[in-house]
C-alpha atoms as a PDB file:
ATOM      1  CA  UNK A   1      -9.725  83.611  58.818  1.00  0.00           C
ATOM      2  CA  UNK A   2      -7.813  82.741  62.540  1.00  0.00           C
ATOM      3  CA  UNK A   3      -9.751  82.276  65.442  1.00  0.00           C
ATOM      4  CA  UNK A   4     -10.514  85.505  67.481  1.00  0.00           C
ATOM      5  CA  UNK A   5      -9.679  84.888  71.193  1.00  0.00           C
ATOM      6  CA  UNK A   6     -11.532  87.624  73.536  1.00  0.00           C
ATOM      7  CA  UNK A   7      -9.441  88.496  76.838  1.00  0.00           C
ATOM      8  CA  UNK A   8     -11.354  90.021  79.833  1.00  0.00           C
ATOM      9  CA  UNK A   9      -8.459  91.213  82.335  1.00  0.00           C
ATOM     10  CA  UNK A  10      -9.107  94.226  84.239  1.00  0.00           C
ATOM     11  CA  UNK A  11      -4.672  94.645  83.979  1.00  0.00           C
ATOM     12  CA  UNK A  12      -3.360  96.316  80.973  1.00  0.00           C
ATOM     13  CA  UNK A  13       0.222  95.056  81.249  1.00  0.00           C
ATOM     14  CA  UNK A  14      -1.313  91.110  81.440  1.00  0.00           C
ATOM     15  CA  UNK A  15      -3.734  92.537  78.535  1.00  0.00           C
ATOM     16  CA  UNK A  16      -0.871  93.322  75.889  1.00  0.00           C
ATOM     17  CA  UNK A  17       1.652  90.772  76.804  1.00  0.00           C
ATOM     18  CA  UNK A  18      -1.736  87.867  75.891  1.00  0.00           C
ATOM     19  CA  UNK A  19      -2.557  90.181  72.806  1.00  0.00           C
ATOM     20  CA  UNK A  20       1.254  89.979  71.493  1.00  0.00           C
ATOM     21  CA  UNK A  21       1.833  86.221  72.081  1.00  0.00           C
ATOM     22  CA  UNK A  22      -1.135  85.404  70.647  1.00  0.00           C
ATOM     23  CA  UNK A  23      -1.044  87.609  67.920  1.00  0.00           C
ATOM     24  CA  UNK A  24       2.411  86.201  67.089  1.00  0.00           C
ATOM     25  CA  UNK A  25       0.387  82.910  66.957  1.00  0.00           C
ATOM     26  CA  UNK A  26      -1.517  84.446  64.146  1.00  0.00           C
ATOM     27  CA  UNK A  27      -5.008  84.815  66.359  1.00  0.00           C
ATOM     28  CA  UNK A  28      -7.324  88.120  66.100  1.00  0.00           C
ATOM     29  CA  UNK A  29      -7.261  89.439  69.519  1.00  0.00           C
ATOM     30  CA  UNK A  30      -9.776  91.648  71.355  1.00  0.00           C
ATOM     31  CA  UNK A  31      -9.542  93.018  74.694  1.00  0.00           C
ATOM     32  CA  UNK A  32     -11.953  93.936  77.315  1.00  0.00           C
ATOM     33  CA  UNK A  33     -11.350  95.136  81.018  1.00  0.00           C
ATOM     34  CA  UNK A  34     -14.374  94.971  82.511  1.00  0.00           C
ATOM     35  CA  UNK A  35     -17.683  92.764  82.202  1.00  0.00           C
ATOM     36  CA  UNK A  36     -19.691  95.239  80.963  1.00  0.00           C
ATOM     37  CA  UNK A  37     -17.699  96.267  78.057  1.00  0.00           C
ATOM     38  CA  UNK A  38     -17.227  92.352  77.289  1.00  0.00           C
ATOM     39  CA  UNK A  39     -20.639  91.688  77.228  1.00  0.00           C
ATOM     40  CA  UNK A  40     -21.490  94.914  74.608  1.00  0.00           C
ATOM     41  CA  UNK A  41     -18.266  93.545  72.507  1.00  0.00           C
ATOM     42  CA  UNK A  42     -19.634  90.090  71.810  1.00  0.00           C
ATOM     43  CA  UNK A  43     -23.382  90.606  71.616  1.00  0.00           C
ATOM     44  CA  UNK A  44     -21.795  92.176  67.732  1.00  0.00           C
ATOM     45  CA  UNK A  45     -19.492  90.173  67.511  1.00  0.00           C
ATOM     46  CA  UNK A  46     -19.093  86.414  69.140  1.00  0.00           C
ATOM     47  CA  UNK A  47     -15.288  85.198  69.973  1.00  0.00           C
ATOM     48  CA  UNK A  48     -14.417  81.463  69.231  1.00  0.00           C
ATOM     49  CA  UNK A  49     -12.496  81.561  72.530  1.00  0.00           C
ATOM     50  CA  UNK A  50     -12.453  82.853  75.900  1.00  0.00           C
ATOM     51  CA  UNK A  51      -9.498  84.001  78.239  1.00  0.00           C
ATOM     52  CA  UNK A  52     -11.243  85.092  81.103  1.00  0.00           C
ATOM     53  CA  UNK A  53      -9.728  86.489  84.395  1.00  0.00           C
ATOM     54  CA  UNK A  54     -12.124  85.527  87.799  1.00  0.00           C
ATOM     55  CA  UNK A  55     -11.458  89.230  89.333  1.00  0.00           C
ATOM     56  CA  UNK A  56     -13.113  91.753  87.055  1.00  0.00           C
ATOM     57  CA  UNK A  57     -14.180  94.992  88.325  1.00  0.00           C
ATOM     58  CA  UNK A  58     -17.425  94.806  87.589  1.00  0.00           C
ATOM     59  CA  UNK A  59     -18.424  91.358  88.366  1.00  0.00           C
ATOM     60  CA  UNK A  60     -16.863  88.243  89.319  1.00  0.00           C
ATOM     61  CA  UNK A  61     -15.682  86.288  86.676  1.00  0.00           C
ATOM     62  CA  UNK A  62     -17.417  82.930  87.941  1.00  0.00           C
ATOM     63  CA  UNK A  63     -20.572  85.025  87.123  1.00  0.00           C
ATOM     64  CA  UNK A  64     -19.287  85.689  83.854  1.00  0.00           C
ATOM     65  CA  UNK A  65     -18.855  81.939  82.795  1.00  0.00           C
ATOM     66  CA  UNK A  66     -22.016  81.219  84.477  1.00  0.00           C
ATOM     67  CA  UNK A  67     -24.139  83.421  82.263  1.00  0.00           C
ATOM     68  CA  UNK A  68     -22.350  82.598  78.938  1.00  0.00           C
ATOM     69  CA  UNK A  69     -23.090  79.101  79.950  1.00  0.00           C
ATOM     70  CA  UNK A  70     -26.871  79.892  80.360  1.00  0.00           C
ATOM     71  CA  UNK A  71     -26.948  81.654  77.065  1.00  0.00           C
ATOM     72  CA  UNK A  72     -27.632  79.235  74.443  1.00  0.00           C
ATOM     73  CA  UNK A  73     -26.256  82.143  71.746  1.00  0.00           C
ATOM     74  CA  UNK A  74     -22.718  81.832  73.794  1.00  0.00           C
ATOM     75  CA  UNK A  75     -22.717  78.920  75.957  1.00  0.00           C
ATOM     76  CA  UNK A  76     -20.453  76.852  73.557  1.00  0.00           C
ATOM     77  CA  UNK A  77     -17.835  79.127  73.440  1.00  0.00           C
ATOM     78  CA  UNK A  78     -14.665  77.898  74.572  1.00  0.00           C
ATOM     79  CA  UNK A  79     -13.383  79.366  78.208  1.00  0.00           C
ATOM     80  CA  UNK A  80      -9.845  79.278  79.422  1.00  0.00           C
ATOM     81  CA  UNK A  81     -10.162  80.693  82.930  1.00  0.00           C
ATOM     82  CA  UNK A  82      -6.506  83.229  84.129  1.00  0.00           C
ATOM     83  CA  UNK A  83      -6.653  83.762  87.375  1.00  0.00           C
ATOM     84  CA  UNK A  84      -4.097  84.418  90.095  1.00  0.00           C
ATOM     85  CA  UNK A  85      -6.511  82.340  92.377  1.00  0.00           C
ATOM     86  CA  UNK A  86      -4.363  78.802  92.408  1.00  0.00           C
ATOM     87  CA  UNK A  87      -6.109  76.861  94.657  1.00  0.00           C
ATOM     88  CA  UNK A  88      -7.100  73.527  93.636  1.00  0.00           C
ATOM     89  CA  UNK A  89     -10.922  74.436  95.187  1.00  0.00           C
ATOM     90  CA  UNK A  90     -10.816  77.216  93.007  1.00  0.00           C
ATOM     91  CA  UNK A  91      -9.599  75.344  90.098  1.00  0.00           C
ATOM     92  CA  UNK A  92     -12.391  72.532  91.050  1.00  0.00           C
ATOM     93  CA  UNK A  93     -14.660  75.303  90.524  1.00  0.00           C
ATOM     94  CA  UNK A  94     -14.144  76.574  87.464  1.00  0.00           C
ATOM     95  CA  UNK A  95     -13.750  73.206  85.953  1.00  0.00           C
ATOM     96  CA  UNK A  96     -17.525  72.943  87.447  1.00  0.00           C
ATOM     97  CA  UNK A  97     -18.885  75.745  85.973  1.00  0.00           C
ATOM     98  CA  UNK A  98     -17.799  75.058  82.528  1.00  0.00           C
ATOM     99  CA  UNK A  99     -14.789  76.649  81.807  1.00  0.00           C
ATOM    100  CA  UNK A 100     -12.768  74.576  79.604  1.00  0.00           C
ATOM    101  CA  UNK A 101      -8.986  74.709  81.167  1.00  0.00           C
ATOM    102  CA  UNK A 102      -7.404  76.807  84.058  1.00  0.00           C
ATOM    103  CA  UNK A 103      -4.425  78.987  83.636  1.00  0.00           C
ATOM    104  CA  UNK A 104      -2.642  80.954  86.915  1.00  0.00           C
ATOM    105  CA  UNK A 105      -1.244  83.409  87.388  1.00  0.00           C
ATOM    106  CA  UNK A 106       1.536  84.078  87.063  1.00  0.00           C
ATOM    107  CA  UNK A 107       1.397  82.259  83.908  1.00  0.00           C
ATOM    108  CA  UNK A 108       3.940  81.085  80.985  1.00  0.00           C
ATOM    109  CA  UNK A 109       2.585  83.322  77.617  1.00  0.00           C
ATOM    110  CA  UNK A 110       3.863  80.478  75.890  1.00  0.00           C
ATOM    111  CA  UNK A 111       1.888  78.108  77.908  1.00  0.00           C
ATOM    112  CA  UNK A 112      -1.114  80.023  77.525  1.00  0.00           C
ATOM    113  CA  UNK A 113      -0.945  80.301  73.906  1.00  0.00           C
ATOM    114  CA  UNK A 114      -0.255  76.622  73.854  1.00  0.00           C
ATOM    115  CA  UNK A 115      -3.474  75.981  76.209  1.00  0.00           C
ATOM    116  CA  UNK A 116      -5.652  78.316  73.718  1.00  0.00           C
ATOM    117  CA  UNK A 117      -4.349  75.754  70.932  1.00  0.00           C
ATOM    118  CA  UNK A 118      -5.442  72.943  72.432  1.00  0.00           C
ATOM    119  CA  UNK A 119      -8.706  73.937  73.477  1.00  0.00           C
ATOM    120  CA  UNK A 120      -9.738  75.390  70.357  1.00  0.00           C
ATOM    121  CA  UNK A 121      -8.067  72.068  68.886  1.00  0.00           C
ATOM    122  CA  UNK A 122     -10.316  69.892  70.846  1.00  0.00           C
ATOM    123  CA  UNK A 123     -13.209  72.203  69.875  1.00  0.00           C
ATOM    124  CA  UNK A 124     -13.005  72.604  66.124  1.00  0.00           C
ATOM    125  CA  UNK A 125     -12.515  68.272  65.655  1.00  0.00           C
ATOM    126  CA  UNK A 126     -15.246  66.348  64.492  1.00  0.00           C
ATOM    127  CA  UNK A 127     -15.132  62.447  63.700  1.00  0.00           C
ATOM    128  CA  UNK A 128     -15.930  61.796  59.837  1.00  0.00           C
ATOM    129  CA  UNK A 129     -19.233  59.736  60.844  1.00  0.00           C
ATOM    130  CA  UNK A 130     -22.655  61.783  61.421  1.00  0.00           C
ATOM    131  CA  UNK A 131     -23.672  59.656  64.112  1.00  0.00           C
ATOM    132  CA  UNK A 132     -23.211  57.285  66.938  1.00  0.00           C
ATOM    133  CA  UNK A 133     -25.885  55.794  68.813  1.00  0.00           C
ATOM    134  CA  UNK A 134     -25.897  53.847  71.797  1.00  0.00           C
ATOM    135  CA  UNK A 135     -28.760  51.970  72.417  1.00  0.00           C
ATOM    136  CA  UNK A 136     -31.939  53.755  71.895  1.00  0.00           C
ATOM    137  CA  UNK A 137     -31.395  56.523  74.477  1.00  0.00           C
ATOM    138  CA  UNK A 138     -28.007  58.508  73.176  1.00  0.00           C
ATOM    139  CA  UNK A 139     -26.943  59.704  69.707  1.00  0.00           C
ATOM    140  CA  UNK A 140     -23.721  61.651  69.043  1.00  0.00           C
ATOM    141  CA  UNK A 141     -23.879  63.718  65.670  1.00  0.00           C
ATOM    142  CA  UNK A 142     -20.101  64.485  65.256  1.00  0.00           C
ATOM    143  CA  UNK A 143     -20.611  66.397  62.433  1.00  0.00           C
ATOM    144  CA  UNK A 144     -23.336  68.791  63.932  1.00  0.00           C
ATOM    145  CA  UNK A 145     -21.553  68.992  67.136  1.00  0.00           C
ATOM    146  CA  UNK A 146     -24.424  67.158  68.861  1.00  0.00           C
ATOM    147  CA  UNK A 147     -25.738  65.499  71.667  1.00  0.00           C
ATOM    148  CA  UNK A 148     -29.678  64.012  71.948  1.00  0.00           C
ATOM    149  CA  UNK A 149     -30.465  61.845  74.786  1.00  0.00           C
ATOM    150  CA  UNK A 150     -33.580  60.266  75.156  1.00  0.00           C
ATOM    151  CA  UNK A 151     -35.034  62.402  72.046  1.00  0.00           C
ATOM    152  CA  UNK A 152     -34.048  65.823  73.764  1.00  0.00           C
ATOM    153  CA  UNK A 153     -30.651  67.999  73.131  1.00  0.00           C
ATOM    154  CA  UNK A 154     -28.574  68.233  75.251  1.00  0.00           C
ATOM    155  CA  UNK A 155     -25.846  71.422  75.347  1.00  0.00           C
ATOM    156  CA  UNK A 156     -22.311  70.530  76.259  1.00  0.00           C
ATOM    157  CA  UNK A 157     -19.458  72.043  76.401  1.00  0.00           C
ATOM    158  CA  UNK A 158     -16.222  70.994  73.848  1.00  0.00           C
ATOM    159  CA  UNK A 159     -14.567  69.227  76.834  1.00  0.00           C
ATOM    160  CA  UNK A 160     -17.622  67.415  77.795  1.00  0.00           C
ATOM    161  CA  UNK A 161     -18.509  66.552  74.281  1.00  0.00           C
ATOM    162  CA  UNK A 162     -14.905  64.838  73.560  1.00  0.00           C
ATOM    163  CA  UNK A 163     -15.490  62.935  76.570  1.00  0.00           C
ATOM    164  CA  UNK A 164     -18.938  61.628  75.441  1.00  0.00           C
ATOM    165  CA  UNK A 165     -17.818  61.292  72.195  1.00  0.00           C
ATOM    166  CA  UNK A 166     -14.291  59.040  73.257  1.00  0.00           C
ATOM    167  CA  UNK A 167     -16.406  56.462  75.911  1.00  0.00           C
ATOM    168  CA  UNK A 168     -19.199  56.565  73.231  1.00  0.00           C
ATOM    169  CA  UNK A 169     -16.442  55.403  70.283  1.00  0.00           C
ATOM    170  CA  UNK A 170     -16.045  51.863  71.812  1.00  0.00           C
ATOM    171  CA  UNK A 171     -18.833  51.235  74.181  1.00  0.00           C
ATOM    172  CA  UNK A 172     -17.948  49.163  77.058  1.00  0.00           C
ATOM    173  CA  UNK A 173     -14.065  49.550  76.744  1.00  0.00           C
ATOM    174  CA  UNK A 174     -12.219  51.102  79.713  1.00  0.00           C
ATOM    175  CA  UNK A 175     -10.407  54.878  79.066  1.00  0.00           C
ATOM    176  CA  UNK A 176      -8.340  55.366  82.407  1.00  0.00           C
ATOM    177  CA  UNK A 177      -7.475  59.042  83.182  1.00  0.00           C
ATOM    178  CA  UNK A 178      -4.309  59.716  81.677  1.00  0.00           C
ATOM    179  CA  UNK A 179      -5.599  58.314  78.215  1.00  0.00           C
ATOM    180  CA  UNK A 180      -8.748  60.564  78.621  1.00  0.00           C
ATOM    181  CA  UNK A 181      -6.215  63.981  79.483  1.00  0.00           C
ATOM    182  CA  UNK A 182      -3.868  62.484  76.453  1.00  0.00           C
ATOM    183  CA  UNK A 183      -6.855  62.325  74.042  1.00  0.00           C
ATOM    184  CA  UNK A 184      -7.978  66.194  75.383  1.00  0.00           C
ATOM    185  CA  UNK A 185      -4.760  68.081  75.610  1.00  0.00           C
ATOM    186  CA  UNK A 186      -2.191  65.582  73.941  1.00  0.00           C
ATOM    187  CA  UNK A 187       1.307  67.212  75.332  1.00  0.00           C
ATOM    188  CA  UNK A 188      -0.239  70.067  76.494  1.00  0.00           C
ATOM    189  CA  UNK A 189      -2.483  68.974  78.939  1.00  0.00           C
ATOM    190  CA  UNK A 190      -3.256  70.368  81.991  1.00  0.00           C
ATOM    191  CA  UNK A 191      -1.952  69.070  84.966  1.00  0.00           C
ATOM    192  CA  UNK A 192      -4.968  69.693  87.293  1.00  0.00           C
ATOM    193  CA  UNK A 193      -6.062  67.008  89.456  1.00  0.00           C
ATOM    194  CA  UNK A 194      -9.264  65.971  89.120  1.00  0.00           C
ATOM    195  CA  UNK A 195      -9.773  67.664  85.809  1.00  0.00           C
ATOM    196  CA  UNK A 196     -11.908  64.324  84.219  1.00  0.00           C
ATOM    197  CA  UNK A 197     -13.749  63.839  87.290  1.00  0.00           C
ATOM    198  CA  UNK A 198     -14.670  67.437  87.601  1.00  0.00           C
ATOM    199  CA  UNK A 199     -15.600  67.221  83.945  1.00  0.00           C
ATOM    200  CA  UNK A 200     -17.302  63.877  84.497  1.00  0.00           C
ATOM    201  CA  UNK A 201     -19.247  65.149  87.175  1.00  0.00           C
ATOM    202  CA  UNK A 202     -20.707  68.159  85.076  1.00  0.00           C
ATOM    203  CA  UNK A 203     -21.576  65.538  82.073  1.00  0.00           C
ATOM    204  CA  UNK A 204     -23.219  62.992  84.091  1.00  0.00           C
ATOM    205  CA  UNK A 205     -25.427  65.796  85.824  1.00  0.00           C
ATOM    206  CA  UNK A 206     -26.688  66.983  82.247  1.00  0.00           C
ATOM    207  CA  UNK A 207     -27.138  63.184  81.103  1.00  0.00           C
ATOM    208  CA  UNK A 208     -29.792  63.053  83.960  1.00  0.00           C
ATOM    209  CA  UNK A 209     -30.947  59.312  83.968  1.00  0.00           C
ATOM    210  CA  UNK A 210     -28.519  58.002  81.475  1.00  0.00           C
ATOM    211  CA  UNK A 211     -26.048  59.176  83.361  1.00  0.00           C
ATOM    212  CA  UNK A 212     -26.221  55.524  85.080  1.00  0.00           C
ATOM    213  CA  UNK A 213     -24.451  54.371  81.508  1.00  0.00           C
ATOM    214  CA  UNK A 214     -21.486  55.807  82.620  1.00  0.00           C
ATOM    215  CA  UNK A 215     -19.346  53.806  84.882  1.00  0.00           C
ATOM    216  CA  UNK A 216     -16.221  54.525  86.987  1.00  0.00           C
ATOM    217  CA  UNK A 217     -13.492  51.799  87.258  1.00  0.00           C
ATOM    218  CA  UNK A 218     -12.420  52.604  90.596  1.00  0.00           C
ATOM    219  CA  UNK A 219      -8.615  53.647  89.972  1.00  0.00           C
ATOM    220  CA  UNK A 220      -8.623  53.346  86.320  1.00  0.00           C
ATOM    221  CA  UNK A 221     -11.176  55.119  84.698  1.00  0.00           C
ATOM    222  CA  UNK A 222     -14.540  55.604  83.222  1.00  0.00           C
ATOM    223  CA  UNK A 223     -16.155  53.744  80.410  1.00  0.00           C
ATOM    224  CA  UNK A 224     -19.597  53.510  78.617  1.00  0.00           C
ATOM    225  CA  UNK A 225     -21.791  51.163  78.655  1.00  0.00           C
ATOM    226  CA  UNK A 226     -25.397  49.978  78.542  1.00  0.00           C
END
């Protein structure tokens, strides 16, 4: 069955052009305009992506993302953020909350579609191993979508697992920027400065002390390493 991609946009017209490109993609499409309704439509039924707008009627959108993120039920869901709010703070802070890529408006349908792709690309691949471990404080289960540091779980979101799951392929080798983006997005990745630091920022605050086992090459990149 294809993916079903929620859209919470409080305008109509930006509503049914997302639902027909996407639909032409051959995704299930439901719409919301508000929060509220949003909320009632996937406590039924969960989406396996997100294309949320920030200014909702009801409730900021930033709220929204926040308390999907805090719901272990949803907070793996996949969020592409459309919002006619293009500046790079606001971009920054999406990124930080956990949404997974940043659209604005207005937007390309054909770029969006292509940005839903690659998220839910990115999201759905899982290396053939079950697990790597480095040293005796992470383990990666690629299979179960996993993360356990120090003995507890740790929730991530697809972006931030990739990461972890790229510097923890070959520990102590050096992934500058560009090959980080290229391994996320491939062509279609988003050109958002400071995307991988933003995203780096929000994985090393969940890592808590092993978050030291990350390093940053100062203008290449980031690898890991005990």
């Amino acid at each position: 069955m294809s993916a079903l991609i929620a859209i919470v946009d409080d305008e109509p017209d930006i509503v049914e052009l997302i639902s027909l490109n996407l639909e032409r993609a051959g995704f299930r499409v439901k719409s919301f305009y508000d929060a509220r309704s949003f909320y009632e439509g996937i406590a039924s039924q969960s989406p396996d992506l997100v294309v949320l707008d920030l200014m909702l009627p009801d409730e900021d959108g930033i709220e929204v993302c926040k308390r999907l993120r805090r719901d272990k039920k949803f907070s793996e869901i996949p969020i592409v953020i459309l919002s006619a709010r293009a500046d790079e703070l606001d971009k920054v802070v999406g990124l930080e909350i956990g949404a997974d890529d940043y659209v604005t408006k207005p937007f390309s349908p054909n770029e969006l579609v292509a940005r839903v792709k690659a998220v839910l690309r990115r999201n759905s691949k899982r290396g053939e191993s079950d697990i790597i471990r480095i040293g005796d404080f992470l383990a990666i289960d690629t299979k179960k979508y996993e993360v356990v540091i120090g003995g507890k779980k740790v929730d991530l979101t697809a972006t931030e697992f990739k990461i972890i799951s790229l510097l923890a392929s070959q520990s102590g080798i050096v992934f500058s920027r560009d090959q980080i983006l290229d391994y996320l997005w491939g062509t279609e990745k988003a050109v958002i400065d400071r995307t991988i630091d933003v995203h780096m920022k929000n994985l090393r605050k969940k890592m808590g002390t092993a978050s030291s086992y990350i390093k940053n090459v100062r203008g290449i990149g980031y690898k890991l390493e005990v």
